[in-house]
Every structure is written in C-alpha cells, then in structure tokens.
PDB file of N, CA and C in Angstrom:
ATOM      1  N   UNK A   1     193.557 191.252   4.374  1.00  0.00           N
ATOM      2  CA  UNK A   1     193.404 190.917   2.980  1.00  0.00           C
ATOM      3  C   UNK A   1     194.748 190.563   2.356  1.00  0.00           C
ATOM      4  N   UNK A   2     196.136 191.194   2.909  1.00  0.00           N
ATOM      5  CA  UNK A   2     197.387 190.639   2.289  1.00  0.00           C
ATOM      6  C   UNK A   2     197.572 189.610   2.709  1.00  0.00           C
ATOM      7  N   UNK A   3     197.310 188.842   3.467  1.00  0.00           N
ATOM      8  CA  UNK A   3     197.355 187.516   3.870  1.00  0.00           C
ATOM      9  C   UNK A   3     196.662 186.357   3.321  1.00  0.00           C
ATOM     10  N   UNK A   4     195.638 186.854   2.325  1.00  0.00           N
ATOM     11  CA  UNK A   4     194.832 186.410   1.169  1.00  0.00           C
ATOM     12  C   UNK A   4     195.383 185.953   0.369  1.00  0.00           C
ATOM     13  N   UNK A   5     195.952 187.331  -0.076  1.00  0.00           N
ATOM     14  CA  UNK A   5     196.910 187.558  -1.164  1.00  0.00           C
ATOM     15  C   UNK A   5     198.018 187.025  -1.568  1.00  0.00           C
ATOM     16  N   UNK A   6     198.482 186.807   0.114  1.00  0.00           N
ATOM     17  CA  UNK A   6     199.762 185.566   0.217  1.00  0.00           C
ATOM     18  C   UNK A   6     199.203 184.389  -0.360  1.00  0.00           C
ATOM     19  N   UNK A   7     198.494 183.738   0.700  1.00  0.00           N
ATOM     20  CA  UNK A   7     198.298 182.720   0.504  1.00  0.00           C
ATOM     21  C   UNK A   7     197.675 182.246  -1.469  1.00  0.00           C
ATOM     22  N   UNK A   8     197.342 182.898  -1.615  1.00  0.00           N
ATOM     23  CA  UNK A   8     197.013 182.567  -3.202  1.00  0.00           C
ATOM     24  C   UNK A   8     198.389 183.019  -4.159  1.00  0.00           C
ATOM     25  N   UNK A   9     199.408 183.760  -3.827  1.00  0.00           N
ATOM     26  CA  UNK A   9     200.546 183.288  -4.684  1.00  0.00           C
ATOM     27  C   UNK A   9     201.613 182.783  -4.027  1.00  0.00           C
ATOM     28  N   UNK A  10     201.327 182.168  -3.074  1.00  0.00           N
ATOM     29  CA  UNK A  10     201.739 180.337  -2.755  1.00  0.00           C
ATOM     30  C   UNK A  10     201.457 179.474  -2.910  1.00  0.00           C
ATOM     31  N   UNK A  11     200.293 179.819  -3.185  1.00  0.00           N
ATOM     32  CA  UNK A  11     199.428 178.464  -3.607  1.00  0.00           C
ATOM     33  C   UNK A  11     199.637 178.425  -5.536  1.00  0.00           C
ATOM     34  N   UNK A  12     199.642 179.425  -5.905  1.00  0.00           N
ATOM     35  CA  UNK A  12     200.122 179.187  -7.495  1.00  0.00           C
ATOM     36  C   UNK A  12     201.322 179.084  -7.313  1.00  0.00           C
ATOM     37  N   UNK A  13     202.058 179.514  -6.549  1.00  0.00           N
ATOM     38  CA  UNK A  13     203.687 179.236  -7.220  1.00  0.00           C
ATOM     39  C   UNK A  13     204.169 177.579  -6.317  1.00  0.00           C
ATOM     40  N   UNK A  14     203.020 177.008  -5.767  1.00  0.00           N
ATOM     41  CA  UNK A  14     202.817 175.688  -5.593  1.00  0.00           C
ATOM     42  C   UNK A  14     202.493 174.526  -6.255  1.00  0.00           C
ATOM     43  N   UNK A  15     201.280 175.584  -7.688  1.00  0.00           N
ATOM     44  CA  UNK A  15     200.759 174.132  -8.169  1.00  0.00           C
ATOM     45  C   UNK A  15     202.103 174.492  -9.102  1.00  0.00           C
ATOM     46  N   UNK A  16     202.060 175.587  -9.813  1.00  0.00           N
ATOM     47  CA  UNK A  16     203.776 175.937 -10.833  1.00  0.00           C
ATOM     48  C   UNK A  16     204.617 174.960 -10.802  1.00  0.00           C
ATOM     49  N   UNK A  17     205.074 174.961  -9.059  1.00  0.00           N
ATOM     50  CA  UNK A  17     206.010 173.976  -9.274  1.00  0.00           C
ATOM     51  C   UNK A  17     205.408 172.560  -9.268  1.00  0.00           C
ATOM     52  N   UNK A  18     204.690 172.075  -8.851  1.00  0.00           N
ATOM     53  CA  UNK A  18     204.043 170.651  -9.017  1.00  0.00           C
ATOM     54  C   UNK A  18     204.317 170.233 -10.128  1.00  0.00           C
ATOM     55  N   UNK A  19     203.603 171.257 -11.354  1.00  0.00           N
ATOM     56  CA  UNK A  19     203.709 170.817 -12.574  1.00  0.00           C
ATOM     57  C   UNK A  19     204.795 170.793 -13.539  1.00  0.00           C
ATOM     58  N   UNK A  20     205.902 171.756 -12.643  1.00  0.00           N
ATOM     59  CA  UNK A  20     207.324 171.325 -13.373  1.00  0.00           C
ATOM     60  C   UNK A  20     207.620 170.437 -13.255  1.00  0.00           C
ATOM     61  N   UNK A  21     207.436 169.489 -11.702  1.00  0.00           N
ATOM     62  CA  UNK A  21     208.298 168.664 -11.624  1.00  0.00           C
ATOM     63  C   UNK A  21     207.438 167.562 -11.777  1.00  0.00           C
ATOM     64  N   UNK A  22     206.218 167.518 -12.754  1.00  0.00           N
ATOM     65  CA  UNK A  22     205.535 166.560 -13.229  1.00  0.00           C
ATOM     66  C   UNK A  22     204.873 166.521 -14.899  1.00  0.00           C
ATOM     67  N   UNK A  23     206.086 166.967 -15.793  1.00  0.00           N
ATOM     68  CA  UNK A  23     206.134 167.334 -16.998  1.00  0.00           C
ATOM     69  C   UNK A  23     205.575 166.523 -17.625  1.00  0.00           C
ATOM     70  N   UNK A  24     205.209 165.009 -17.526  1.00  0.00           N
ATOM     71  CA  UNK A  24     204.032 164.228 -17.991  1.00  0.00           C
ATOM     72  C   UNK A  24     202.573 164.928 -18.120  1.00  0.00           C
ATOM     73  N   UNK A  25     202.571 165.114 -16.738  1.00  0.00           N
ATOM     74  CA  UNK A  25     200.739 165.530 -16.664  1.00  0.00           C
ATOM     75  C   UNK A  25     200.554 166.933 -16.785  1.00  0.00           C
ATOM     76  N   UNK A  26     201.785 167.635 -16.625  1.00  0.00           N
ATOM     77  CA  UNK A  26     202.009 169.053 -16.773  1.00  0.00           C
ATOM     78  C   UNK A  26     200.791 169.360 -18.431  1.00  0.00           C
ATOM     79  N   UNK A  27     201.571 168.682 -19.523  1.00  0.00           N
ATOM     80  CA  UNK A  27     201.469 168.365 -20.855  1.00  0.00           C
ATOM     81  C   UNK A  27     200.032 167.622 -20.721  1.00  0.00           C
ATOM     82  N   UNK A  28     199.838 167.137 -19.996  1.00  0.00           N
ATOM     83  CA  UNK A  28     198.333 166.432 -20.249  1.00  0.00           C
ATOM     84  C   UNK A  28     197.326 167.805 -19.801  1.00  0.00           C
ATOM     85  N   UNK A  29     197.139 168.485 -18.633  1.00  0.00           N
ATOM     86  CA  UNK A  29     196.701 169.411 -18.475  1.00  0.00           C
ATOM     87  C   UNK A  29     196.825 170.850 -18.872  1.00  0.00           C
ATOM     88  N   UNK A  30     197.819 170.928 -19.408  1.00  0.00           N
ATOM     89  CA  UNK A  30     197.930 172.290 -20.068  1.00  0.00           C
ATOM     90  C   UNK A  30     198.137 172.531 -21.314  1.00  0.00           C
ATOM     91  N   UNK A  31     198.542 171.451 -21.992  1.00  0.00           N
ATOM     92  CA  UNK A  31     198.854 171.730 -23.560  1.00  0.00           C
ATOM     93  C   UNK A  31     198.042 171.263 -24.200  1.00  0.00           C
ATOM     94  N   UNK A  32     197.540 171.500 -25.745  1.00  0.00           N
ATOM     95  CA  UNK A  32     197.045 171.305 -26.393  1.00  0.00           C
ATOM     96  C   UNK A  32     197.096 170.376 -27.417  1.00  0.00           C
ATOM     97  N   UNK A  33     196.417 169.153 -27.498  1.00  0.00           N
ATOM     98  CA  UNK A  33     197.122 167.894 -28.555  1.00  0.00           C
ATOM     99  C   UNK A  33     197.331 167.085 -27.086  1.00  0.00           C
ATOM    100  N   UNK A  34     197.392 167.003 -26.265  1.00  0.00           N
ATOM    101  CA  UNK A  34     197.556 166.041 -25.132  1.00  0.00           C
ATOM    102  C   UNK A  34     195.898 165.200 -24.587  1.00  0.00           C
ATOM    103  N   UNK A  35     195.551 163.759 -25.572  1.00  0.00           N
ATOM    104  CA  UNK A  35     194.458 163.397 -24.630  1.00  0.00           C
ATOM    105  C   UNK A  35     195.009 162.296 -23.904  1.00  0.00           C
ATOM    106  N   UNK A  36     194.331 162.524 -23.528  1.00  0.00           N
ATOM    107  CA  UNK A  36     194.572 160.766 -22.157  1.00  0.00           C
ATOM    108  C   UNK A  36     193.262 159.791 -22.611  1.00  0.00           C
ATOM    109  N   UNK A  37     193.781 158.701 -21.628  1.00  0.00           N
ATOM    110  CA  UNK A  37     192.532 157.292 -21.725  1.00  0.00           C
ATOM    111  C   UNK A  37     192.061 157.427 -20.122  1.00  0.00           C
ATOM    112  N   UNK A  38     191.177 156.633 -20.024  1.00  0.00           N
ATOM    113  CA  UNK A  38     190.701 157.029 -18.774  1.00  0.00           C
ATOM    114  C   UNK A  38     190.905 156.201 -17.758  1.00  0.00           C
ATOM    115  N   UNK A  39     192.060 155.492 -17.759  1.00  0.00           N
ATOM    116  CA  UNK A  39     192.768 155.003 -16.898  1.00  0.00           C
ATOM    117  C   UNK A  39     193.321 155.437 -16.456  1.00  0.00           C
ATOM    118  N   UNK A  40     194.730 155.999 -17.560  1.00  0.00           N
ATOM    119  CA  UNK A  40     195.537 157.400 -17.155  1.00  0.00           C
ATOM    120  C   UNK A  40     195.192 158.591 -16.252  1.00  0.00           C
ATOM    121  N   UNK A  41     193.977 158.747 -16.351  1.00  0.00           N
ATOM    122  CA  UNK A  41     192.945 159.976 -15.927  1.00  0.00           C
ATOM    123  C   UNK A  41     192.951 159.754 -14.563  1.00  0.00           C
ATOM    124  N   UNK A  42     192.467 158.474 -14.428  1.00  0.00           N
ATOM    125  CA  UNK A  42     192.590 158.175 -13.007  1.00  0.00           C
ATOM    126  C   UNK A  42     193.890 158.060 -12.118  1.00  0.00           C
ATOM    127  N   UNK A  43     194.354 157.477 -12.773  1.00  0.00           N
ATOM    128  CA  UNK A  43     196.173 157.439 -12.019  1.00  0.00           C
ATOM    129  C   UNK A  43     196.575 158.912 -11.711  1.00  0.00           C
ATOM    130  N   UNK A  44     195.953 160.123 -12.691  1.00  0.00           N
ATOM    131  CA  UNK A  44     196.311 161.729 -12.441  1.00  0.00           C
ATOM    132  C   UNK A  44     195.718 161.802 -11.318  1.00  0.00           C
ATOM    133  N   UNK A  45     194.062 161.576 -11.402  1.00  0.00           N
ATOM    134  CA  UNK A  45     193.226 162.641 -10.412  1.00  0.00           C
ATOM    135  C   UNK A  45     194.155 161.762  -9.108  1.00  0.00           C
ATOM    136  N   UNK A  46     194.720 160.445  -8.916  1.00  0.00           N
ATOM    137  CA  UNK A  46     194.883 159.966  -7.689  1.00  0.00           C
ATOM    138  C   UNK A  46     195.860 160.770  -7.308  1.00  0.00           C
ATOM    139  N   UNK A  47     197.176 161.514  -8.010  1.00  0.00           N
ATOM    140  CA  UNK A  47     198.383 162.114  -7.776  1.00  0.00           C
ATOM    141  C   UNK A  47     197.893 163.375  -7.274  1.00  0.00           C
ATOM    142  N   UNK A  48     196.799 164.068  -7.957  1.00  0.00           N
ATOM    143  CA  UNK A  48     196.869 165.486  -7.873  1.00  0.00           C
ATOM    144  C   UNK A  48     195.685 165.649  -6.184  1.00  0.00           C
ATOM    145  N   UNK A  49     195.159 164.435  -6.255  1.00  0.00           N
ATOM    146  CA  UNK A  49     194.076 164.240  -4.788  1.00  0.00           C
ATOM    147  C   UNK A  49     195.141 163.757  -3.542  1.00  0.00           C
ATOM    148  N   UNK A  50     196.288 163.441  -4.085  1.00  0.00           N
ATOM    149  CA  UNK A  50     197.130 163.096  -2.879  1.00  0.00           C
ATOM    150  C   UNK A  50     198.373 163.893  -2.149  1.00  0.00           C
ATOM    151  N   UNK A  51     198.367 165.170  -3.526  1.00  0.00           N
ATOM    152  CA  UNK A  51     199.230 166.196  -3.085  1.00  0.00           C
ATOM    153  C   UNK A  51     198.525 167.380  -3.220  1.00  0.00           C
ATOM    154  N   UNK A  52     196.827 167.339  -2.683  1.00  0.00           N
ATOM    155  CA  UNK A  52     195.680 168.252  -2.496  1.00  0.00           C
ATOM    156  C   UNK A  52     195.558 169.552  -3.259  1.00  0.00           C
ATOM    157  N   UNK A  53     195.871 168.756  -5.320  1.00  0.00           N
ATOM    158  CA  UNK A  53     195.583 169.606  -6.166  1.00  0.00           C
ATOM    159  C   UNK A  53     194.488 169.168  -6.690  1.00  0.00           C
ATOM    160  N   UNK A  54     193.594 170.021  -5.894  1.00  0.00           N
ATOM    161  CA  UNK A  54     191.693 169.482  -6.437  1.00  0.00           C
ATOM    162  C   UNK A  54     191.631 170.019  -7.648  1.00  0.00           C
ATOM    163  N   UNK A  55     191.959 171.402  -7.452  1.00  0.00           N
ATOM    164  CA  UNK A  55     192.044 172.778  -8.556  1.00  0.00           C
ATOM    165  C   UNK A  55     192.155 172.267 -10.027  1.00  0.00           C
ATOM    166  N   UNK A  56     193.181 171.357 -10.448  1.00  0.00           N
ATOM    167  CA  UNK A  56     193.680 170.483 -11.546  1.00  0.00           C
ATOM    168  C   UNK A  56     192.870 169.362 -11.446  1.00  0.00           C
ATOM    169  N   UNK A  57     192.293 168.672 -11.043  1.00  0.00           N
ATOM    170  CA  UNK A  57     191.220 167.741 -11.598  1.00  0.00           C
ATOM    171  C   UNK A  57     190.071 168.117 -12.490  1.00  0.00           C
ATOM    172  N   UNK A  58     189.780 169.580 -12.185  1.00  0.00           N
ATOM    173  CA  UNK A  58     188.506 169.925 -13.184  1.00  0.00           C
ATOM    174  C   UNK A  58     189.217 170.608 -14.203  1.00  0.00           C
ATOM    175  N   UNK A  59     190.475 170.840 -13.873  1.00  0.00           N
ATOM    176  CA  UNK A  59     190.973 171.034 -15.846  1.00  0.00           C
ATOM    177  C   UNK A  59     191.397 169.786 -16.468  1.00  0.00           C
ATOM    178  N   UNK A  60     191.976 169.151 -15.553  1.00  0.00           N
ATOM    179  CA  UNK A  60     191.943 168.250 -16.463  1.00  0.00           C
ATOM    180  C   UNK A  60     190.845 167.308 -16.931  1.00  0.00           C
ATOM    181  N   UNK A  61     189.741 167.274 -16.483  1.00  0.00           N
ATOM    182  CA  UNK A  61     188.252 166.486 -16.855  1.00  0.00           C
ATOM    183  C   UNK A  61     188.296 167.469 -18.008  1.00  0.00           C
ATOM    184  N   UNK A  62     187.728 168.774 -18.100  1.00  0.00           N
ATOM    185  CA  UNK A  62     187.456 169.138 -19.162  1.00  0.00           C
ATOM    186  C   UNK A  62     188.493 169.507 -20.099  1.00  0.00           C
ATOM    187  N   UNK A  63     189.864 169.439 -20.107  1.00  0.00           N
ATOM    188  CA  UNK A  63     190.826 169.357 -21.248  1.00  0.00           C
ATOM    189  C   UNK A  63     190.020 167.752 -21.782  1.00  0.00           C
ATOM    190  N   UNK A  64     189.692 166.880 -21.265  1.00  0.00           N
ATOM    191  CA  UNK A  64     189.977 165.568 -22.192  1.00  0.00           C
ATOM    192  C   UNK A  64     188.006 165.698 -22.061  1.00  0.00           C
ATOM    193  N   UNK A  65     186.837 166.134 -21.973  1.00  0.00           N
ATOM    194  CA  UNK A  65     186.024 166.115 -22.125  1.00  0.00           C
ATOM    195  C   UNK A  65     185.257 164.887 -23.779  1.00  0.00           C
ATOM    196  N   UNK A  66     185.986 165.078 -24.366  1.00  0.00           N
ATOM    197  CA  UNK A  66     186.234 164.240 -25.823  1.00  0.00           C
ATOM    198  C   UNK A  66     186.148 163.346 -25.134  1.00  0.00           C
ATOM    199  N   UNK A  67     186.256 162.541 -24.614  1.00  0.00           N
ATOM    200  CA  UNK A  67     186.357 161.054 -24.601  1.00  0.00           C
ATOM    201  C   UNK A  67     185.749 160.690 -23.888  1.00  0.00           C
ATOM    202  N   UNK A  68     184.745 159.770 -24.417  1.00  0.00           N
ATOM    203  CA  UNK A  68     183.159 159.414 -23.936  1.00  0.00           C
ATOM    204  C   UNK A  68     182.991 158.995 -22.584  1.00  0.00           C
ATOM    205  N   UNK A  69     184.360 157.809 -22.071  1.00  0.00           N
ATOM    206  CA  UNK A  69     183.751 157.779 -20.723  1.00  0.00           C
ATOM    207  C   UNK A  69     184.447 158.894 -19.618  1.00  0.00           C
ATOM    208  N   UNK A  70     185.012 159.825 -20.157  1.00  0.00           N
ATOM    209  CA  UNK A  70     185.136 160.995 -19.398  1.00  0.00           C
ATOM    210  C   UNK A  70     183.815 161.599 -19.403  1.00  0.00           C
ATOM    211  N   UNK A  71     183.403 162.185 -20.404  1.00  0.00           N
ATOM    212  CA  UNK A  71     182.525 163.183 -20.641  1.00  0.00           C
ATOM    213  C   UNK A  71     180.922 162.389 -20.028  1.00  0.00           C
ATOM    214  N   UNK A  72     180.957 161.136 -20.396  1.00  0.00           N
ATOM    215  CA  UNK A  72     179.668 160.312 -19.506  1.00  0.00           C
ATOM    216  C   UNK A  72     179.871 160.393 -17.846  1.00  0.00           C
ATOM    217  N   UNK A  73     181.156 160.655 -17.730  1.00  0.00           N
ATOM    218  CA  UNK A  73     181.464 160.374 -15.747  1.00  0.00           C
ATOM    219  C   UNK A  73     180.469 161.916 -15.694  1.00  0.00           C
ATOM    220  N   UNK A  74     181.325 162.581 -16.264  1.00  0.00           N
ATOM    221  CA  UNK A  74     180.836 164.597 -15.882  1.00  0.00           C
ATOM    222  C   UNK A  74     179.449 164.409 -16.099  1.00  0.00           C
ATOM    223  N   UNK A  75     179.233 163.827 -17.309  1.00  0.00           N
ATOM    224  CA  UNK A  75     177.745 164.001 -17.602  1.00  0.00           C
ATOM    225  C   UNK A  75     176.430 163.867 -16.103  1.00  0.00           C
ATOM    226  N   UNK A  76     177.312 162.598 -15.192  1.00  0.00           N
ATOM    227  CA  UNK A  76     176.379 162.050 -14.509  1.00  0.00           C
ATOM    228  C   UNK A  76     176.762 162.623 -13.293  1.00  0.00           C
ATOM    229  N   UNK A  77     177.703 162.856 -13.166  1.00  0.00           N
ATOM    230  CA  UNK A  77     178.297 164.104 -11.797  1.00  0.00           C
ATOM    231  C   UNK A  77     177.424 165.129 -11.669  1.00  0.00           C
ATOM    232  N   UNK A  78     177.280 165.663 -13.147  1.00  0.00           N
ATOM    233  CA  UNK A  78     176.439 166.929 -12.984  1.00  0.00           C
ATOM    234  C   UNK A  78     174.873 166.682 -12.969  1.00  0.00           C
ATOM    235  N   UNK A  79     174.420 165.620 -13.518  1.00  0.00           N
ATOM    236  CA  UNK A  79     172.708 165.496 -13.250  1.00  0.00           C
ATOM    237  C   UNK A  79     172.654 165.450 -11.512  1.00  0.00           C
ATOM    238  N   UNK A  80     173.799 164.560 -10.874  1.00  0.00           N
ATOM    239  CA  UNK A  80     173.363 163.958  -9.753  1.00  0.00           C
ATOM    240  C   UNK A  80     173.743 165.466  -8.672  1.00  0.00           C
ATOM    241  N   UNK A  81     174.472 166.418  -9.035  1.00  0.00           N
ATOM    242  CA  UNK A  81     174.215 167.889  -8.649  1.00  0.00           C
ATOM    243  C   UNK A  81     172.934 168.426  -8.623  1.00  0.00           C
ATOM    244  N   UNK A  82     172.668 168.051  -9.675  1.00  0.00           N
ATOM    245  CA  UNK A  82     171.317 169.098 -10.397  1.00  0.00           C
ATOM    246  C   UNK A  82     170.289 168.706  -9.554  1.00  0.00           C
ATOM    247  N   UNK A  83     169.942 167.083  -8.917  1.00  0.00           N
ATOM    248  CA  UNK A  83     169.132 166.257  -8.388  1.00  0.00           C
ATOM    249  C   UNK A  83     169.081 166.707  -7.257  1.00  0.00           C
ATOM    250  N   UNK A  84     170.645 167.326  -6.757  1.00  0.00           N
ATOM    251  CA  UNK A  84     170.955 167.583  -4.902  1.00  0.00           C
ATOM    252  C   UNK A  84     170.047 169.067  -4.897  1.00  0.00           C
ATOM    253  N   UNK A  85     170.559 169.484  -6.062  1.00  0.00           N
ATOM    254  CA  UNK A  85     170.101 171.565  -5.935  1.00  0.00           C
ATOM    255  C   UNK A  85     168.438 171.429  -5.812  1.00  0.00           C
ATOM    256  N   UNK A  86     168.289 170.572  -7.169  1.00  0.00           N
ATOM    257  CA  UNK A  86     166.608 170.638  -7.223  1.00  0.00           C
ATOM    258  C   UNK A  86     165.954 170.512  -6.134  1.00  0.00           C
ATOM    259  N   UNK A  87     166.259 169.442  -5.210  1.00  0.00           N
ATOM    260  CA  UNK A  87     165.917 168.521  -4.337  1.00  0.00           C
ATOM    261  C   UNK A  87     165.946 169.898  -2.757  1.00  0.00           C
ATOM    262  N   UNK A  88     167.004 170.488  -2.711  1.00  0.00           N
ATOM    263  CA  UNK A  88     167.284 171.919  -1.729  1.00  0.00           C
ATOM    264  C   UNK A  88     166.672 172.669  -1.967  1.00  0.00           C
ATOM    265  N   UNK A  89     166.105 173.347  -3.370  1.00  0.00           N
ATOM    266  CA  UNK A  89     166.345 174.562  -3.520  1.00  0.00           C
ATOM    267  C   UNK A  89     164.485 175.062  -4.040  1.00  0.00           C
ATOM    268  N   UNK A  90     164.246 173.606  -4.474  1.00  0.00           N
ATOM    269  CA  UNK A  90     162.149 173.414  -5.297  1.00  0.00           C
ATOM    270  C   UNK A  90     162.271 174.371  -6.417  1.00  0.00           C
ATOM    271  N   UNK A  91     161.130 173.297  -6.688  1.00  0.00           N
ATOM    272  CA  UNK A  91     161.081 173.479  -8.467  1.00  0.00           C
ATOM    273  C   UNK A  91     161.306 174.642  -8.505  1.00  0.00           C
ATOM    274  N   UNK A  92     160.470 176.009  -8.128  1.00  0.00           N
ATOM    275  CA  UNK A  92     160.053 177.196  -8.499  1.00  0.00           C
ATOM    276  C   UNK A  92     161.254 178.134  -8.680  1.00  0.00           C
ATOM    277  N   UNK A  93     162.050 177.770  -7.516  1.00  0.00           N
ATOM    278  CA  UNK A  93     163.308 178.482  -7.670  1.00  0.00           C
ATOM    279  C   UNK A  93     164.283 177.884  -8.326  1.00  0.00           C
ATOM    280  N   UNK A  94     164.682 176.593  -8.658  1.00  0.00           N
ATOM    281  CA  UNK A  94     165.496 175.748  -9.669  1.00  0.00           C
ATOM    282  C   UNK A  94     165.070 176.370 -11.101  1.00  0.00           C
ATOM    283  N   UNK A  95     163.533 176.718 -11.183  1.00  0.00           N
ATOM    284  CA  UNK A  95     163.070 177.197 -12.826  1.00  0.00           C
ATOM    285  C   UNK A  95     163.888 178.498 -12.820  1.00  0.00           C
ATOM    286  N   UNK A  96     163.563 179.147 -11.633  1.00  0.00           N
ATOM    287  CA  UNK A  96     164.547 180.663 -11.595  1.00  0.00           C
ATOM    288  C   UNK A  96     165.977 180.590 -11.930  1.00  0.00           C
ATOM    289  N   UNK A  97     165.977 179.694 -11.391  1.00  0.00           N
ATOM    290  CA  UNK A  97     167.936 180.259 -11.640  1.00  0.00           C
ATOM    291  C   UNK A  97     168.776 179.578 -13.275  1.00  0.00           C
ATOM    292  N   UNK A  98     167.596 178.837 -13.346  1.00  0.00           N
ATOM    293  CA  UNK A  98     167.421 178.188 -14.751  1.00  0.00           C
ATOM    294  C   UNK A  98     167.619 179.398 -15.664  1.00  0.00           C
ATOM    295  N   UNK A  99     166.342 179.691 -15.934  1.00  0.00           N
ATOM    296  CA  UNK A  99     166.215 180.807 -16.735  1.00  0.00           C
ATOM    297  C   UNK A  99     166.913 182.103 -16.579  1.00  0.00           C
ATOM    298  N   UNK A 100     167.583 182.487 -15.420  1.00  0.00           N
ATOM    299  CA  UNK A 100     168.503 183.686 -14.723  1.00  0.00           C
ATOM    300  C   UNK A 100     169.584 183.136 -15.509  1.00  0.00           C
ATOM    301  N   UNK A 101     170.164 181.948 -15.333  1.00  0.00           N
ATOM    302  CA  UNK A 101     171.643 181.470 -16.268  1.00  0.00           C
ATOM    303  C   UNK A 101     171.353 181.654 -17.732  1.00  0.00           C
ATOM    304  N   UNK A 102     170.477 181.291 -18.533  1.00  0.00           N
ATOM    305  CA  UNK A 102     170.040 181.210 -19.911  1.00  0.00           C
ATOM    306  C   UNK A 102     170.241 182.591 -19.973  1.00  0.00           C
ATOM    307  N   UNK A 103     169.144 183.335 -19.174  1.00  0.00           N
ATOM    308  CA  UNK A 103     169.817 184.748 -19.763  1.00  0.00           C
ATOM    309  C   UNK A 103     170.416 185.401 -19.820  1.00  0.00           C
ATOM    310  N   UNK A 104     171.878 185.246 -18.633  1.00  0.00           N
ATOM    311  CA  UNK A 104     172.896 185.598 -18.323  1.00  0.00           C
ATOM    312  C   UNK A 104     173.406 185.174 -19.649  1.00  0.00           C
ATOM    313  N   UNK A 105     173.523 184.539 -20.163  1.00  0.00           N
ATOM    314  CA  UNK A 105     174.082 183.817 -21.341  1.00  0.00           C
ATOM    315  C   UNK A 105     173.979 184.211 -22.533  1.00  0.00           C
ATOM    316  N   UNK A 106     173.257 184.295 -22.857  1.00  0.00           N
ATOM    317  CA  UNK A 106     172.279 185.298 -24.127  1.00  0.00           C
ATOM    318  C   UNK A 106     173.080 186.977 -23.828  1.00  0.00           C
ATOM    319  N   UNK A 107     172.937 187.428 -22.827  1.00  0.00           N
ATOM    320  CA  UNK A 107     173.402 188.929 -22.412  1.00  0.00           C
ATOM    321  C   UNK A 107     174.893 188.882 -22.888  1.00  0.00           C
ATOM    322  N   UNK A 108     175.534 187.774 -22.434  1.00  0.00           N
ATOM    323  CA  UNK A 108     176.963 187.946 -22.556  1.00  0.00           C
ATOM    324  C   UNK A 108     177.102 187.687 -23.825  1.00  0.00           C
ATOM    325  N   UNK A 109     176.399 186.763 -24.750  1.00  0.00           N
ATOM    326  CA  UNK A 109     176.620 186.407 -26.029  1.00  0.00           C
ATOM    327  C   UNK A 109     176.782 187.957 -27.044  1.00  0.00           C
ATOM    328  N   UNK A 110     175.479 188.355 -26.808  1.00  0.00           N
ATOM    329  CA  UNK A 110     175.183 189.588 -27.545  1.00  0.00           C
ATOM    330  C   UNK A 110     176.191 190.526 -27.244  1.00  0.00           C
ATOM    331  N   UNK A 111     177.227 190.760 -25.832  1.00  0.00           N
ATOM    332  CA  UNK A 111     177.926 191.614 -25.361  1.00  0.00           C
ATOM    333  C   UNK A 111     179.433 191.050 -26.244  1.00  0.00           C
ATOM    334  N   UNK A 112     179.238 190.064 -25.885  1.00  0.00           N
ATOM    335  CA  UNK A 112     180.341 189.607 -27.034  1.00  0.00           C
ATOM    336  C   UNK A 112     180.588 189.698 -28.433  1.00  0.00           C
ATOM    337  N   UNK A 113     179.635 189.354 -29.112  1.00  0.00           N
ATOM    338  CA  UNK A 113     179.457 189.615 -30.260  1.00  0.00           C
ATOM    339  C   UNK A 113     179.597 191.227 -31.161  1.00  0.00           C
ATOM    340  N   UNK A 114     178.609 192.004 -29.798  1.00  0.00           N
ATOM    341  CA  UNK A 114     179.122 193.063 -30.173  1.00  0.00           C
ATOM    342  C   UNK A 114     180.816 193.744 -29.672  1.00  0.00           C
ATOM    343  N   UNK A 115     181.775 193.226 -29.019  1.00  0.00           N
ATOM    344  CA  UNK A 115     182.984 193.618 -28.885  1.00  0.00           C
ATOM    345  C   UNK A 115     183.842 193.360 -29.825  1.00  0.00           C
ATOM    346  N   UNK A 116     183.386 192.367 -30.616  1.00  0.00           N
ATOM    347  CA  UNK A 116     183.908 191.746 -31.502  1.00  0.00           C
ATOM    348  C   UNK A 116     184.389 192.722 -32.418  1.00  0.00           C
ATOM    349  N   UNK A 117     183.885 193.770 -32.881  1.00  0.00           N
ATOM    350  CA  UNK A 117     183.653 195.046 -33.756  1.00  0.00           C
ATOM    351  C   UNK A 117     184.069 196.031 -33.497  1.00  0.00           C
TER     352      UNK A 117
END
C-alpha cells in the first residue's frame, strides 16, 4: 500500500509541477475569472493528452462548462455514456441506479443543510 502512496504523491507533485511551468493554462484551470474559447480548449486538452494529464481535462471542461459549445460537447459525451450503460446494464437496473443516485442526493442535500446549523 506505500507504494500506492508513492506513486500518488508523484504523481501530484507531477501535475504541480506541469502547471508551474505552464502558468497560462495553470490560470485557465485553476483560477477563477479564467474562461477560454473552444479552440483554446482544444490546443489544452492536446498538451495535457500528450504529457498524459487526463486528470486536468475534466477540470478543465467543467471550469469553462459556461460556454455553449463546451457544455453541448459534455452534454453529448454524457447521453452517449448513458446510451453505452443503458444498453449493458437494461432498463430495470438503469431505473435502479437512477433513482439510487436521486436519492443519494436528496440524503446528502438534507445532511447538508442540516450541517449548515
């Protein structure tokens, strides 16, 4: 298990440095007030897919989620998921895990709400 352990704070003190020494996209993915166009977007995911930071492509999709043909790409990423699961998994149990998430959701809401206090 320490060898786990390694490997995952090498691997953060990997992407760390990535993103120092890429203070452009650093700022696009981590700060706040930073959107991109979705050209830009693409020129990132190609940098961060070529120095096998997958990890940072889905923050950065949803940091810039705002902008329509981002949020239309995700939109259709995720139906065409939903199509693969449905398609594996049949209706009966897709309704299950449906309604298992909704209420997972609801549980945490109310758990939240009440911590709040």
């Amino acid at each position: 298990m320490q060898n786990n352990s390694n490997l995952m704070e090498n691997r953060t003190a990997e992407i760390i440095r990535w993103l120092s020494n890429h203070n452009k996209i650093q700022r696009r993915i981590c700060w706040e007030g930073y959107a991109i166009e979705p050209d830009e977007c693409l020129e990132i995911i190609e940098m961060l897919e070529k120095d096998g930071l997958y990890e940072l492509i889905y923050i950065l999709l949803m940091r810039n989620v705002n902008h329509i043909v981002i949020s239309e790409a995700i939109e259709i990423l995720q139906a065409e998921a939903w199509v693969k699961e449905w398609e594996k998994i049949g209706d009966e149990q897709m309704c299950r895990n449906i309604k298992e998430q909704i209420r997972q959701g609801m549980n945490m809401h109310k758990k939240n709400i009440g911590d709040m206090f």
